[in-house]
Structure formats: C-alpha cells, structure tokens
Protein backbone atom coordinates (compact mmCIF):
# COMPACT_ATOMS: atom_id res chain seq x y z
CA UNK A 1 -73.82 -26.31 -15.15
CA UNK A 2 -76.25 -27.05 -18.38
CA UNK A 3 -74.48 -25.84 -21.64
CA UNK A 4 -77.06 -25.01 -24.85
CA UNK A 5 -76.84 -27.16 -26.91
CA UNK A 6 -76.79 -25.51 -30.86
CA UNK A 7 -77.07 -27.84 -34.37
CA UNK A 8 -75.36 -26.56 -37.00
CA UNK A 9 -77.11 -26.51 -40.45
CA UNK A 10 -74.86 -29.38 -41.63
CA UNK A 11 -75.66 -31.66 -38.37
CA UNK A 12 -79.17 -31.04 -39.00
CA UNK A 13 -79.48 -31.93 -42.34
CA UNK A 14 -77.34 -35.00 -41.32
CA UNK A 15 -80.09 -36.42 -38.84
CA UNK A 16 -82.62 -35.71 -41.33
CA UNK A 17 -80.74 -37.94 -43.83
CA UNK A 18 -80.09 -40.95 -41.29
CA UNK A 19 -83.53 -41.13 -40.78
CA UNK A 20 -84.18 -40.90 -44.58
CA UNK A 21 -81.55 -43.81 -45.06
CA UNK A 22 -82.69 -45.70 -42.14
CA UNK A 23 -86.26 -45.68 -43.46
CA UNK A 24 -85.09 -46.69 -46.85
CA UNK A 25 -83.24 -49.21 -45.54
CA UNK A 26 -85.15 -50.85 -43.30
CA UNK A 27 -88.45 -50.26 -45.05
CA UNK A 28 -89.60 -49.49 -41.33
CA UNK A 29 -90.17 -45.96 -40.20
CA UNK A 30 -90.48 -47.33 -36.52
CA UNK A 31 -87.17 -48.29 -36.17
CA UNK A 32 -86.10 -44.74 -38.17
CA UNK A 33 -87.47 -43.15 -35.29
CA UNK A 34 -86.09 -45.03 -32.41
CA UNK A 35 -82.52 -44.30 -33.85
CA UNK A 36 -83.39 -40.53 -34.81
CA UNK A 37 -84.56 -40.39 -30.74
CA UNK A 38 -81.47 -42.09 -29.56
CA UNK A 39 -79.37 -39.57 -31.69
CA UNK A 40 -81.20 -36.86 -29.81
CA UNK A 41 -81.48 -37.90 -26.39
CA UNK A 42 -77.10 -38.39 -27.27
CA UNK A 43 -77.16 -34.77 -28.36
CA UNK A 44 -79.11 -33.72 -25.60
CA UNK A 45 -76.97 -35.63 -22.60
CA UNK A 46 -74.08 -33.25 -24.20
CA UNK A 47 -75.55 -30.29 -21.97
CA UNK A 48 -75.03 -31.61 -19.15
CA UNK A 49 -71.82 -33.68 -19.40
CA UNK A 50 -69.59 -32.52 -21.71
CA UNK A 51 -66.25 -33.00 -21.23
CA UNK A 52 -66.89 -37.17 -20.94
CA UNK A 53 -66.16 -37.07 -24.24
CA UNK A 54 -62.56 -36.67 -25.44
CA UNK A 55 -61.04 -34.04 -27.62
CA UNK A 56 -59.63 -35.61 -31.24
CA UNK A 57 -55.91 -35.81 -31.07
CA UNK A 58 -54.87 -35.12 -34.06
CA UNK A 59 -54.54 -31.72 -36.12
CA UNK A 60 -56.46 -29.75 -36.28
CA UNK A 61 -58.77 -31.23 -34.44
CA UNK A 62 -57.47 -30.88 -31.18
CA UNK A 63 -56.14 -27.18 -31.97
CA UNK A 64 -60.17 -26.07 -32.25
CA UNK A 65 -61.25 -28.24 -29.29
CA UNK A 66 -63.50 -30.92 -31.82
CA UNK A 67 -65.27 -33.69 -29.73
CA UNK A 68 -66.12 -36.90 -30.97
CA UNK A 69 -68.98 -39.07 -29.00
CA UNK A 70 -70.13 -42.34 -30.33
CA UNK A 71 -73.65 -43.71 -30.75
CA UNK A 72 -74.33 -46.72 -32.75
CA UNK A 73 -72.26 -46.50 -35.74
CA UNK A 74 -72.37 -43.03 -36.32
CA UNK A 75 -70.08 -40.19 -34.87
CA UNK A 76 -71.42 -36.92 -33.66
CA UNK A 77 -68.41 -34.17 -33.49
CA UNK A 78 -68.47 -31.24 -31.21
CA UNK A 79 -67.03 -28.27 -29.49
CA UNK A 80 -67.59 -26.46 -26.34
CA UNK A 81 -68.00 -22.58 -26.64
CA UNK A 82 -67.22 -21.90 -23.43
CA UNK A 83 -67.79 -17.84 -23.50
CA UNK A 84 -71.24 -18.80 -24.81
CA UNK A 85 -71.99 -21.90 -22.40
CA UNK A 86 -73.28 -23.56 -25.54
CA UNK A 87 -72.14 -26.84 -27.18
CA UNK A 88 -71.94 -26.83 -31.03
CA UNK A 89 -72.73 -29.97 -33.00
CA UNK A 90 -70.91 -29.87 -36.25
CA UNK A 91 -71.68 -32.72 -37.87
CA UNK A 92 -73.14 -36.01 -37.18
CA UNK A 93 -71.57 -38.93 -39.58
CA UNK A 94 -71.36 -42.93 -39.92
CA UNK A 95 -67.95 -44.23 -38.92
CA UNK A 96 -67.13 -45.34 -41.97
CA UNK A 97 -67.20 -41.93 -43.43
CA UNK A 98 -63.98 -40.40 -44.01
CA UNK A 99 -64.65 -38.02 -41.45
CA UNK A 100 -61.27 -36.19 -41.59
CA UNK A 101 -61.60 -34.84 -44.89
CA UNK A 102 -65.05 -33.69 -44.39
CA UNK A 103 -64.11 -32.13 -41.14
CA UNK A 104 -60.98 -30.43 -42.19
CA UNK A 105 -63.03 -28.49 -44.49
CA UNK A 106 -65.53 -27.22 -42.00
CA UNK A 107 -63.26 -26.24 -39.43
CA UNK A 108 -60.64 -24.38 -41.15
C-alpha cells in the first residue's frame, strides 16, 4: 500500500534552509541540490515503506508514534496517520540539533 506523504510547514521551511546553508557553505549550489534531492527522494521512499523505520523510544515520542529516519547528518521525524493513509513529516533537523526539545514542543 502507498501512504501520502504530507510536509508540515515547519519541515518545509527546514529543507528550504538546508539548502540555504548548504549553498552558503559550500559556495556551490550544485552540491545544494544533490542533498536537497536526496532529502526528497528519502521523504518520498517513506510512502511506500514505512514502518522500516523505528518508532523513538522515549516519551513522548513513542506515545504519538514519532519516526526518526536518517539521511546524511540530518534527521527527518515522522508519523503514520493511519485513518488517513498519509505519512506526516514533522520536521527535518541536523543531528546535532537538540532535537528533543524542539520536538517536545511540537508534539504536545
């Protein structure tokens, strides 16, 4: 079964900034792109697979469902509506973020 798969406003926002901060930092907008594609062939893989990707285990992650799948060094955290057949991207964040405390207050 292929889910939908739906960006919030916040995990939009954050691929627009990697690719502003890649650019920036590696003064070429080539290499920007390639990431920015990877990110969203990631995203897109989600529809069709995606349970592969475990559940946070820790509250209150794991209470809500709250995904985490790994490309590169950056984190892209999800859930599974499963009365919609849609996956929701929340946000999409470096690993060296603090994560937690930016998650905890967008999910409660």
């Amino acid at each position: 079964m292929t889910y939908n798969v739906r960006l919030t406003q916040n995990a939009k926002l954050d691929l627009n900034d990697i690719f502003v901060y890649l650019c920036e930092l590696t003064k070429d907008p080539q290499i920007a792109l390639k990431f920015n594609r990877d990110l969203k062939n990631g995203i897109s893989e989600l529809a069709e697979m995606p349970r592969i990707h475990p559940i946070i285990n820790c509250d209150p992650f794991a209470f809500v469902g709250l995904r985490i799948k790994h490309i590169g060094n950056y984190n892209i955290f999800y859930r599974i509506i499963e009365s919609e057949k849609s996956i929701h991207i929340i946000r999409i964040l470096h690993q060296r973020r603090e994560w937690k405390t930016i998650l905890k207050n967008e999910i409660i």
